[in-house]
Protein backbone atom coordinates (compact mmCIF):
# COMPACT_ATOMS: atom_id res chain seq x y z
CA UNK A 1 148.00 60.82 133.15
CA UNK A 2 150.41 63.56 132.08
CA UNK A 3 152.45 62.54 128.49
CA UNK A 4 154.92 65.66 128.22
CA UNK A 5 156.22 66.89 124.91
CA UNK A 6 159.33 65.40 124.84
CA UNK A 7 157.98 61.95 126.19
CA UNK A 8 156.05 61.33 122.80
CA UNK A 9 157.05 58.31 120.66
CA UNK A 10 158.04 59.08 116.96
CA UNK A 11 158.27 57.26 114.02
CA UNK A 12 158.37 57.90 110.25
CA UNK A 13 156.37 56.26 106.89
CA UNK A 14 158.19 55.97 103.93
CA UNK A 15 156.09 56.12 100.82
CA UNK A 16 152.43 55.55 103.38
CA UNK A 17 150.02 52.93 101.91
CA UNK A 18 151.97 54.54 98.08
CA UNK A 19 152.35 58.03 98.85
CA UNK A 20 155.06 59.90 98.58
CA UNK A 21 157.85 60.72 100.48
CA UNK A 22 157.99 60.80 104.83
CA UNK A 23 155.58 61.48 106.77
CA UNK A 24 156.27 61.61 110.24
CA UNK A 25 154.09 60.40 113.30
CA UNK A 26 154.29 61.97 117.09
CA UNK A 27 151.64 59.36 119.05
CA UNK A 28 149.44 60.84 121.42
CA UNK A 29 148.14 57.53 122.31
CA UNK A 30 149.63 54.03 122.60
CA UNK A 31 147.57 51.55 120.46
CA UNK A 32 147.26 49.46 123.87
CA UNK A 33 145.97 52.43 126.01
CA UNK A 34 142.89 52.07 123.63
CA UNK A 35 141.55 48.92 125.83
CA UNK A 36 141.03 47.77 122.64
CA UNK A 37 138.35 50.74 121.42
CA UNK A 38 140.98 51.75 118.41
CA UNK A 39 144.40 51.45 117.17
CA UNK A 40 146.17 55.28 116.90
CA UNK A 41 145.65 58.86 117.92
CA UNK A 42 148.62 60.61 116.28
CA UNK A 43 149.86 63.93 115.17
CA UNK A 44 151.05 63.43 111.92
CA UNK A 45 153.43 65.81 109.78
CA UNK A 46 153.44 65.82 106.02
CA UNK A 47 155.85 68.24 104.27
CA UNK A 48 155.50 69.32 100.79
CA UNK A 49 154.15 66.91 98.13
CA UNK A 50 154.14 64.35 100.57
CA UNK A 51 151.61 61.86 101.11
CA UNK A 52 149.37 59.10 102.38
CA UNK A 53 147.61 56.64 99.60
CA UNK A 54 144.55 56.19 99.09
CA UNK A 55 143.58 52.72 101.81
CA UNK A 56 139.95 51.79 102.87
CA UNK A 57 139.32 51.68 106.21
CA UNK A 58 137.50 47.82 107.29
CA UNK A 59 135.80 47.64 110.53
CA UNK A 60 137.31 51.18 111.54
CA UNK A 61 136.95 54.64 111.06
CA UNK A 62 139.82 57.60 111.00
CA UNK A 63 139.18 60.97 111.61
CA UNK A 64 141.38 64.20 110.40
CA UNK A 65 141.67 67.69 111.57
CA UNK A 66 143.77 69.83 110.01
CA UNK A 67 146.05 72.17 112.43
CA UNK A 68 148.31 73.42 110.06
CA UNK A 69 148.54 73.75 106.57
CA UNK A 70 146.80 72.55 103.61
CA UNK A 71 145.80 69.71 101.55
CA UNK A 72 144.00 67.83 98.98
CA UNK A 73 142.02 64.92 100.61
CA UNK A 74 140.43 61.95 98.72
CA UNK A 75 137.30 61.70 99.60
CA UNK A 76 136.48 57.95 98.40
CA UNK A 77 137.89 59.35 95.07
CA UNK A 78 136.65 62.72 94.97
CA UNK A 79 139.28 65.27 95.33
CA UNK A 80 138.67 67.84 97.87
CA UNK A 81 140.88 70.57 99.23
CA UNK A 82 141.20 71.24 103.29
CA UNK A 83 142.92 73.56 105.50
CA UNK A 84 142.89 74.42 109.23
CA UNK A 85 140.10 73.82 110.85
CA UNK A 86 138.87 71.25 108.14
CA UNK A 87 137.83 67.89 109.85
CA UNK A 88 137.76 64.86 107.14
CA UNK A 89 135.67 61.44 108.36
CA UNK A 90 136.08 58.10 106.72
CA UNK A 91 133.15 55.42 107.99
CA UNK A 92 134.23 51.96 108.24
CA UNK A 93 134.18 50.85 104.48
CA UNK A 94 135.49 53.74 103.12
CA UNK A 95 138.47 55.12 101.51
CA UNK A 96 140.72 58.24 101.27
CA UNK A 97 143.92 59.58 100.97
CA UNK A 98 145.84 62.93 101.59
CA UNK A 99 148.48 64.99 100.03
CA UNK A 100 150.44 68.24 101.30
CA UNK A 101 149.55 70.90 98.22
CA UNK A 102 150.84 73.72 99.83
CA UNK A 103 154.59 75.50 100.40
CA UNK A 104 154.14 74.42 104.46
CA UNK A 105 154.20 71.64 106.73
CA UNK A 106 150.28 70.09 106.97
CA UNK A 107 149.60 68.60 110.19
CA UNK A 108 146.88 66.93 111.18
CA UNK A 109 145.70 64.92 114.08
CA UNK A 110 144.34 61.30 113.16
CA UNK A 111 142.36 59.20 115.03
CA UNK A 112 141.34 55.77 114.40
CA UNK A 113 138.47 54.03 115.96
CA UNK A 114 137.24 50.61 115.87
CA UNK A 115 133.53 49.97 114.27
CA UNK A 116 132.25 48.31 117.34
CA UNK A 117 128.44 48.01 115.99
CA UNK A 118 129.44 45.08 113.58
């Protein structure tokens, strides 16, 4: 299968899980074309100051990598700043959180799989 650019689905968060401001989501993968192995496989823009809250992530795990920009990512609570190249994991039962700290877009691509070994 061939998804072209402009055949992407897009949809903005408002305030994600308490950040702040839009963020705003091109999906690479449909939560269905998973066969039920995850739930999202997204490019995801954050401009300036935005953000997503800090969530924990229950029987799942989501995966960052940083392809433009940079941030400050919560690292279950510790604070740590990435930038392109970075790649942030959170293991099923942990938390985090990102924020934009810099003058230019951050995008990332996120990918959330299920913990199949419970």
């Amino acid at each position: 299968m061939i998804r072209r650019v402009d055949e992407k689905r897009e949809f903005t968060m408002e305030n994600a899980l308490g950040g702040n401001g839009s963020i705003f989501h091109k999906v690479i993968i449909e939560a269905d074309e998973f066969k039920g192995a995850g739930r999202l496989y997204n490019m995801i823009t954050f401009p300036p100051k935005c953000s997503i809250g800090y969530h924990i992530h229950n029987g799942e795990s989501e995966t960052y990598m940083v392809v433009k920009g940079k941030g400050q990512y919560s690292d279950n609570g510790t604070l740590v700043e990435i930038g392109v190249g970075d790649i942030a994991y959170c293991q099923p039962g942990d938390g985090h959180g990102l924020e934009n700290i810099g003058d230019e877009d951050l995008v990332i691509i996120a990918l959330v799989i299920f913990d199949k070994t419970n």
